[in-house]
PDB file of N, CA and C in Angstrom:
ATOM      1  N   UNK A   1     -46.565  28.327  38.759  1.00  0.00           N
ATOM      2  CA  UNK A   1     -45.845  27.750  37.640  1.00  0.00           C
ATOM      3  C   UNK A   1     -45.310  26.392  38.055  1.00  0.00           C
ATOM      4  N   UNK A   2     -45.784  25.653  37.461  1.00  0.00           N
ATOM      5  CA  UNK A   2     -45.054  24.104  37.268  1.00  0.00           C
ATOM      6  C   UNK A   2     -43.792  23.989  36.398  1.00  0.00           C
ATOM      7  N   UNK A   3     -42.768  23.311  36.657  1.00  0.00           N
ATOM      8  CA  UNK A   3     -41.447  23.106  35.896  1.00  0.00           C
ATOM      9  C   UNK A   3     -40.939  21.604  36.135  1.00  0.00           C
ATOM     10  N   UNK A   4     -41.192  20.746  35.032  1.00  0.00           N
ATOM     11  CA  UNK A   4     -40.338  19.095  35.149  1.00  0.00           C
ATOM     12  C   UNK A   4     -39.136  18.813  34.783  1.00  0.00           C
ATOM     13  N   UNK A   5     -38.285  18.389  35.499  1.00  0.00           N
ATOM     14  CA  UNK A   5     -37.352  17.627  35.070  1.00  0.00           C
ATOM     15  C   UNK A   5     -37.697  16.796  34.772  1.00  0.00           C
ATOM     16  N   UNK A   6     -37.151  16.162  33.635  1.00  0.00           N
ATOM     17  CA  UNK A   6     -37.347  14.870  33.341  1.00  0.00           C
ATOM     18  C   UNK A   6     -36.125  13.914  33.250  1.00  0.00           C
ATOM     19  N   UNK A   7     -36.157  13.088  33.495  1.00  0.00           N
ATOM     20  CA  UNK A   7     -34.936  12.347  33.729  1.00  0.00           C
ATOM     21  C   UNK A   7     -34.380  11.227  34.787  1.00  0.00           C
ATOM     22  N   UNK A   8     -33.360  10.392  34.853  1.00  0.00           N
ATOM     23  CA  UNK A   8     -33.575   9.113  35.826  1.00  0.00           C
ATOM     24  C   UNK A   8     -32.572   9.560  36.570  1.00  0.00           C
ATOM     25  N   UNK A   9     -31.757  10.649  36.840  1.00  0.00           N
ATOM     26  CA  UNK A   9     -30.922  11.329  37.821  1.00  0.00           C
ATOM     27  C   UNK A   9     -29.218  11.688  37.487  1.00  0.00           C
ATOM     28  N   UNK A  10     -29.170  11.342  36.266  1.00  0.00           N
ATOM     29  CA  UNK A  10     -27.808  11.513  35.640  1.00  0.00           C
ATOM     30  C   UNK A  10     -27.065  12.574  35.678  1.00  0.00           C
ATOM     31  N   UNK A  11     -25.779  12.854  35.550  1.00  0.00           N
ATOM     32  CA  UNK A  11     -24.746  13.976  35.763  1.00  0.00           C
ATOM     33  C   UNK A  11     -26.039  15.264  35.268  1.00  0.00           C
ATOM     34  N   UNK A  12     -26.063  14.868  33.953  1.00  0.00           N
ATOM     35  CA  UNK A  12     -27.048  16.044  33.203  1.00  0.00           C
ATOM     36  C   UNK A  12     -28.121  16.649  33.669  1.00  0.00           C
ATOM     37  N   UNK A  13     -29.119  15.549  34.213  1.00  0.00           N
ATOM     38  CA  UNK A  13     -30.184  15.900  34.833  1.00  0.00           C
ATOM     39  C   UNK A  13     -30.145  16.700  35.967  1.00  0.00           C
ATOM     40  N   UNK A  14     -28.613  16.293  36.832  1.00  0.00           N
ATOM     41  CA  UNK A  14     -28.692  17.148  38.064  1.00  0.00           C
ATOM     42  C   UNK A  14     -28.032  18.587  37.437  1.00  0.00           C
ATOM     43  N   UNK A  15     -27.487  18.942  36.688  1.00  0.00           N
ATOM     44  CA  UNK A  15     -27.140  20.036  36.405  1.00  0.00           C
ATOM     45  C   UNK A  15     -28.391  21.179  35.363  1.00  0.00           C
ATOM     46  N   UNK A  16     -29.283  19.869  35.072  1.00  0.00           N
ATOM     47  CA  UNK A  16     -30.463  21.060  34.699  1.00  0.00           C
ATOM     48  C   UNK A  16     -31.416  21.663  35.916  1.00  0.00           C
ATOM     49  N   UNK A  17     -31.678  20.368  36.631  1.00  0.00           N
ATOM     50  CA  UNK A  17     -32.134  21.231  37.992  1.00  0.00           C
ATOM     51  C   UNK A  17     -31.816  22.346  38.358  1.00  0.00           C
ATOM     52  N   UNK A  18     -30.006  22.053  38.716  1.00  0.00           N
ATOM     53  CA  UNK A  18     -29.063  23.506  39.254  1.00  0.00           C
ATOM     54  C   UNK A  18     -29.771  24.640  38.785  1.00  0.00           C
ATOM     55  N   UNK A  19     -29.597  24.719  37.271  1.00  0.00           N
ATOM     56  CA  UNK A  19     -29.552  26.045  36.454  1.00  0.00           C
ATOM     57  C   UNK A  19     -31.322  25.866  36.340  1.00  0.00           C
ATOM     58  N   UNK A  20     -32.340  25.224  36.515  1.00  0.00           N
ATOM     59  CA  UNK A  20     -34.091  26.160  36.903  1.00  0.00           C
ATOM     60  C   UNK A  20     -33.638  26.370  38.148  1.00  0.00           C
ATOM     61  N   UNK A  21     -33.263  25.802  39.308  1.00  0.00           N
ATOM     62  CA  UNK A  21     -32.981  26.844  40.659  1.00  0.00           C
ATOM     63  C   UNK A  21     -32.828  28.334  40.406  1.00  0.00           C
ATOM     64  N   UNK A  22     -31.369  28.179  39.962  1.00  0.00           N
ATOM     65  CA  UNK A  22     -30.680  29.189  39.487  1.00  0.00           C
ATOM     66  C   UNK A  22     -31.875  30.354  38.603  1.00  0.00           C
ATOM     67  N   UNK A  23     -32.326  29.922  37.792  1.00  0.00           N
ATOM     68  CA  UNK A  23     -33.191  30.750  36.937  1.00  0.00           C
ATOM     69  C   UNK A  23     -34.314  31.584  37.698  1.00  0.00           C
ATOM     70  N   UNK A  24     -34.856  30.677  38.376  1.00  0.00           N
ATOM     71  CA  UNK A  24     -36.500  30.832  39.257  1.00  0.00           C
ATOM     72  C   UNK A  24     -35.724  31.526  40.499  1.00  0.00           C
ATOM     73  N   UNK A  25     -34.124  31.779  41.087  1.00  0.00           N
ATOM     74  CA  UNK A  25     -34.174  32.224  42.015  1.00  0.00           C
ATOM     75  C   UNK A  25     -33.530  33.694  41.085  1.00  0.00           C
ATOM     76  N   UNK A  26     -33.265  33.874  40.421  1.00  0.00           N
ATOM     77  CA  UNK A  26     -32.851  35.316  39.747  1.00  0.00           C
ATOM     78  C   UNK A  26     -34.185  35.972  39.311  1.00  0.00           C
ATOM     79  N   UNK A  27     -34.954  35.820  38.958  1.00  0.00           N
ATOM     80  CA  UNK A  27     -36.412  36.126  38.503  1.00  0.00           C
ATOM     81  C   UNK A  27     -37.481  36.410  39.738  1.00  0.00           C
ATOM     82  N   UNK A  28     -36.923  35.850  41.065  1.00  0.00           N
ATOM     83  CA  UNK A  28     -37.996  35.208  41.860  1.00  0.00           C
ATOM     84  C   UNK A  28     -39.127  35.184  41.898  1.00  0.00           C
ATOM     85  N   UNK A  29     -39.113  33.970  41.334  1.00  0.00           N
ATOM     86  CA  UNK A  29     -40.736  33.393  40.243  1.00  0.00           C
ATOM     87  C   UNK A  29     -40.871  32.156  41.691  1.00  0.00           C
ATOM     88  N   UNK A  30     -42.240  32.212  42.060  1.00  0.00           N
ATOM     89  CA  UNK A  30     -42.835  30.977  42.809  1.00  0.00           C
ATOM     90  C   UNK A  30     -43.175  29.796  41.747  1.00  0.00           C
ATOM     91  N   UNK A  31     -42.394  29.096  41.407  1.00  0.00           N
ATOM     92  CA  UNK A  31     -42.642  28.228  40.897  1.00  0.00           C
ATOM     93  C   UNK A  31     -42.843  26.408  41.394  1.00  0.00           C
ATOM     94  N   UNK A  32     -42.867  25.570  41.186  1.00  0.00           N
ATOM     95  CA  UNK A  32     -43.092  24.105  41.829  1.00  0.00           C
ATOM     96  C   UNK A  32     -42.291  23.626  40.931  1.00  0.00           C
ATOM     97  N   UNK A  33     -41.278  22.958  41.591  1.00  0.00           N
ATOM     98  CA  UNK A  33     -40.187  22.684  41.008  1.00  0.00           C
ATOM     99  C   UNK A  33     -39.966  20.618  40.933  1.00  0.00           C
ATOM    100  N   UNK A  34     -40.126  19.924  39.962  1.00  0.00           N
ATOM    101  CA  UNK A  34     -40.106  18.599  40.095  1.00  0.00           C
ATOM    102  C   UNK A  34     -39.217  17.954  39.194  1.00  0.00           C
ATOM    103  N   UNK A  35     -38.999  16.718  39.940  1.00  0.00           N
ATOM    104  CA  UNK A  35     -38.424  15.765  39.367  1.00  0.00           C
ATOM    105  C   UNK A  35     -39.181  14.966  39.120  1.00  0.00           C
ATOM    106  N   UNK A  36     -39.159  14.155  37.475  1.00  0.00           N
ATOM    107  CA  UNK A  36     -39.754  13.099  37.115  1.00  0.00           C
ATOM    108  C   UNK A  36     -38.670  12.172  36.455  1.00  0.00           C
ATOM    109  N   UNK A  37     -38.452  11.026  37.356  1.00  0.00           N
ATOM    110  CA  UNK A  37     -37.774  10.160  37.447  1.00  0.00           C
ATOM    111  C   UNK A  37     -38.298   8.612  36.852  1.00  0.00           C
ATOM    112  N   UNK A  38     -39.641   8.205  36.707  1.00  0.00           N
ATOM    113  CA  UNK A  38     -40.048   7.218  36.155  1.00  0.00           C
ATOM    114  C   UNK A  38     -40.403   7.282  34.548  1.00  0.00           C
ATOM    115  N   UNK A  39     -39.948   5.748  33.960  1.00  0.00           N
ATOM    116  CA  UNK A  39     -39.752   6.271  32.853  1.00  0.00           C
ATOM    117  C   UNK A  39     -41.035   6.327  32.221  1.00  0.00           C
ATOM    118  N   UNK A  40     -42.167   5.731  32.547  1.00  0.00           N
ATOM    119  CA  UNK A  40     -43.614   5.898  31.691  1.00  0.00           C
ATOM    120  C   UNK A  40     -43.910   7.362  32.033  1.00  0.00           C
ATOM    121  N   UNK A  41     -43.753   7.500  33.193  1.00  0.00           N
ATOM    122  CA  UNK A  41     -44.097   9.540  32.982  1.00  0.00           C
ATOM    123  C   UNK A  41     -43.414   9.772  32.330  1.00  0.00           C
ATOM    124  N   UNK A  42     -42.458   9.791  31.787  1.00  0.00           N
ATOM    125  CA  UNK A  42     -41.253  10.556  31.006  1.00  0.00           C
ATOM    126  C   UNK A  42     -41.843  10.483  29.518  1.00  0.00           C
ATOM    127  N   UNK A  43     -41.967   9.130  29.380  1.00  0.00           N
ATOM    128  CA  UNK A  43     -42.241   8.749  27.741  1.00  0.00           C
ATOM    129  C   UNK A  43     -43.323   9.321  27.339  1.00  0.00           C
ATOM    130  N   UNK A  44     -44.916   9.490  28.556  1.00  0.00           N
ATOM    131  CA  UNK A  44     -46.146  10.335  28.214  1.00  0.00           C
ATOM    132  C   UNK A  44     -45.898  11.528  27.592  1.00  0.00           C
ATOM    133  N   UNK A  45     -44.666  12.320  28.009  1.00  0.00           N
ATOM    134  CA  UNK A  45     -44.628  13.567  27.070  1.00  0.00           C
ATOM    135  C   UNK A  45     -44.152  12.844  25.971  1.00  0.00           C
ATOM    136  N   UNK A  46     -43.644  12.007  25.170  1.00  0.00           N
ATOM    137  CA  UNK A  46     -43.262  11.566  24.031  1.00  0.00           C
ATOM    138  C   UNK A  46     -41.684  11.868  24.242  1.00  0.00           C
ATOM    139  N   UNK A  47     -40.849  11.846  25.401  1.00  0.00           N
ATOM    140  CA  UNK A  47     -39.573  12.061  25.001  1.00  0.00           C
ATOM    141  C   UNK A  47     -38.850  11.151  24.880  1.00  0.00           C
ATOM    142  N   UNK A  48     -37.890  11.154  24.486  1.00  0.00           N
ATOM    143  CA  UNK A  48     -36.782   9.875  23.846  1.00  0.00           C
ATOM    144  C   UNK A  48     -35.573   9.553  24.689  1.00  0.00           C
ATOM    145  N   UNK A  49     -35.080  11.014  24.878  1.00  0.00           N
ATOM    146  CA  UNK A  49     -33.862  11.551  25.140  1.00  0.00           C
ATOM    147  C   UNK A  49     -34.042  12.678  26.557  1.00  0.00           C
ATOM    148  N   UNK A  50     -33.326  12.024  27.593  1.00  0.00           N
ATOM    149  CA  UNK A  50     -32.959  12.976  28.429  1.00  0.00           C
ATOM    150  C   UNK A  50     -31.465  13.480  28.566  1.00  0.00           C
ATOM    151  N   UNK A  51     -31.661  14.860  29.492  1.00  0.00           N
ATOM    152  CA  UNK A  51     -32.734  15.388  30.064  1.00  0.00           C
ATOM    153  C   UNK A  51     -33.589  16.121  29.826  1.00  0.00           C
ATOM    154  N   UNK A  52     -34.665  16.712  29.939  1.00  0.00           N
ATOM    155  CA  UNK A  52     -35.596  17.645  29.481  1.00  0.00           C
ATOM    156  C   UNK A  52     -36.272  18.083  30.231  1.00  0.00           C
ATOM    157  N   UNK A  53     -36.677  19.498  30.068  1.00  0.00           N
ATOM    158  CA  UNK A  53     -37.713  20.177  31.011  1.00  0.00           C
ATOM    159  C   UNK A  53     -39.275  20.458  30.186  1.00  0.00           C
ATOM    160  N   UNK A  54     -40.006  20.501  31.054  1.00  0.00           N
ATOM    161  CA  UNK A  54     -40.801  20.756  30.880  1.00  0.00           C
ATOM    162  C   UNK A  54     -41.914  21.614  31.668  1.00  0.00           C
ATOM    163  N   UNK A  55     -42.292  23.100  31.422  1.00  0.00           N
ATOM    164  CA  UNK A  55     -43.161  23.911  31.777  1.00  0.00           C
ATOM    165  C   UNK A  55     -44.186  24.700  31.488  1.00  0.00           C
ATOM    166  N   UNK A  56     -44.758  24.374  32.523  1.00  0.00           N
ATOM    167  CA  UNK A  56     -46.545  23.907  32.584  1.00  0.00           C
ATOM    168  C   UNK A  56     -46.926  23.319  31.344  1.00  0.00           C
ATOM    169  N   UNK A  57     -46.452  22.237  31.284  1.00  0.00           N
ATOM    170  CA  UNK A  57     -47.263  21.246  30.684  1.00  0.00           C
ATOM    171  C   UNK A  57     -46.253  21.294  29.074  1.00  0.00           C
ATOM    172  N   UNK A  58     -45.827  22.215  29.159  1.00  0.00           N
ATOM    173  CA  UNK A  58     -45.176  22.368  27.487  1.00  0.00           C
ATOM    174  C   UNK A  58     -43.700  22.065  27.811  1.00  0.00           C
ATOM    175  N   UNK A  59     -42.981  21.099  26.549  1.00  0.00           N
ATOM    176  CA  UNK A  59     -42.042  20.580  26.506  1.00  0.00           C
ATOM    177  C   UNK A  59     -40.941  21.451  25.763  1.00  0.00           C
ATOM    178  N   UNK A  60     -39.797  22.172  26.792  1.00  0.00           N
ATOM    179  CA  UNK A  60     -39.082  23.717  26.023  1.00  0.00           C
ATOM    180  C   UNK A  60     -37.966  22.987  25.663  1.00  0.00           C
ATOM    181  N   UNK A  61     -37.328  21.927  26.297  1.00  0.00           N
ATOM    182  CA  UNK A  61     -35.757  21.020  25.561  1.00  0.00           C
ATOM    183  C   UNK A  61     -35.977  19.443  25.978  1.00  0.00           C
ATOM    184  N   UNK A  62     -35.147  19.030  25.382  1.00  0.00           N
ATOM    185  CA  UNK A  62     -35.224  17.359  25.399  1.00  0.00           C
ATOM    186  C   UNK A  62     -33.869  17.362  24.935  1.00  0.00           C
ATOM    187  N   UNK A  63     -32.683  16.903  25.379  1.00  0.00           N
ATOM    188  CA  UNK A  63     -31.641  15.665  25.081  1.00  0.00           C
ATOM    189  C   UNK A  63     -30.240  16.505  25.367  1.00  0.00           C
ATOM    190  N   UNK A  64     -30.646  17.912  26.135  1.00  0.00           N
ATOM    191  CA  UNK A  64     -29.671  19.076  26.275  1.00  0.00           C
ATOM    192  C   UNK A  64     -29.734  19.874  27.685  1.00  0.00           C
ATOM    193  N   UNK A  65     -28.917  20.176  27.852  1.00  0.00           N
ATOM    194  CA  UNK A  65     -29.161  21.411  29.019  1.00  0.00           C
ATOM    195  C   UNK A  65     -29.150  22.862  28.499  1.00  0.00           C
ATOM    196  N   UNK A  66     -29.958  23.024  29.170  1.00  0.00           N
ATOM    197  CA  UNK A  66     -30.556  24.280  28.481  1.00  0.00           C
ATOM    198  C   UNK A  66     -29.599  26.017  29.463  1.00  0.00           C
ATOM    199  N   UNK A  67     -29.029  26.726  28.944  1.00  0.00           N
ATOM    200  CA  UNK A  67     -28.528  27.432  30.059  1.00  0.00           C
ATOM    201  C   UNK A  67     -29.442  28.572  30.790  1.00  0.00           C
ATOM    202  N   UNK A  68     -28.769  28.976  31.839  1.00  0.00           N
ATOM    203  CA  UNK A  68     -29.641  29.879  32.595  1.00  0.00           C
ATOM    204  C   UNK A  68     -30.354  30.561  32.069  1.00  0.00           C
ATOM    205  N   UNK A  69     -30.182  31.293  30.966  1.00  0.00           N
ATOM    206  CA  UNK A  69     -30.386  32.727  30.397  1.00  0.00           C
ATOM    207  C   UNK A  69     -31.603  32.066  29.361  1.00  0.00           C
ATOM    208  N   UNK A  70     -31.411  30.576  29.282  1.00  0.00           N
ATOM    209  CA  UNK A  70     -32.967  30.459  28.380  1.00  0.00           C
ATOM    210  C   UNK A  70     -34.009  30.319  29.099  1.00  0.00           C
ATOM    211  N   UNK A  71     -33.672  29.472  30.009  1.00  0.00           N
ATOM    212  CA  UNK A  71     -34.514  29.079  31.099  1.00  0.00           C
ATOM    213  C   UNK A  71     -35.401  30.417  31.333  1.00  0.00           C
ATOM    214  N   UNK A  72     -34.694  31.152  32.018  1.00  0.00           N
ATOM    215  CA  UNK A  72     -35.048  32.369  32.124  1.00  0.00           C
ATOM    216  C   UNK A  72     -35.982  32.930  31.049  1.00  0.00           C
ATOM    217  N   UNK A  73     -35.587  32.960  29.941  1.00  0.00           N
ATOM    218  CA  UNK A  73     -36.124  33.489  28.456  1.00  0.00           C
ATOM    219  C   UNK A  73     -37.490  32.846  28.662  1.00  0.00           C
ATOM    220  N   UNK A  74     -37.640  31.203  28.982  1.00  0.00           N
ATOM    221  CA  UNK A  74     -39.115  30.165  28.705  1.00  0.00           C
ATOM    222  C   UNK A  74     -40.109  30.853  30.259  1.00  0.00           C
ATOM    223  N   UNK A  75     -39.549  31.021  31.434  1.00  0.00           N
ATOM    224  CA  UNK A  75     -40.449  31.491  32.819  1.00  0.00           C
ATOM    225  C   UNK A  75     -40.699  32.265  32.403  1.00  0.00           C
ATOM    226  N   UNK A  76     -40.241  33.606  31.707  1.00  0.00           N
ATOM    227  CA  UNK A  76     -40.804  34.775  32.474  1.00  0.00           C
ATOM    228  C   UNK A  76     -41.512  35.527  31.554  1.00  0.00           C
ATOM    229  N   UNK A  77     -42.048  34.384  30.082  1.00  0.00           N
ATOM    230  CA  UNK A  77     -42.503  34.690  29.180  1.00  0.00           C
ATOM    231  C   UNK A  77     -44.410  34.879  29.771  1.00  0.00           C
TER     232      UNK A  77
END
């Protein structure tokens, strides 16, 4: 499983990281865990607004932090 942050490193962004840690280590899901920090990768998914994740390839929030328990809800689907 692939999982993106997206984002240029802001309060927000580091606290969505936290909580996929958090998620992928309650589940313990092997997942690949990234940061995407430049903004033309960012904009290729079409987003506007960070932060946002994105896994495997599909875009689950944009402009919010998402909490543990969804996170959770989008992996282990």
């Amino acid at each position: 499983m692939k999982i993106e942050i997206l984002g240029t490193g802001c309060p927000k962004c580091k606290k969505l990281y936290e909580n996929v840690q958090e998620a992928v280590k309650q589940k313990n899901i092997d997942a690949e865990i990234l940061k995407v920090t430049e903004i033309n990768e960012i904009m290729e998914y079409g987003i506007m607004i960070t932060p946002a994740l994105v896994v495997d390839g599909e875009v689950k929030a944009a402009g919010k932090i998402p909490s543990v328990n969804e996170i959770v809800n989008w992996i282990t689907v």
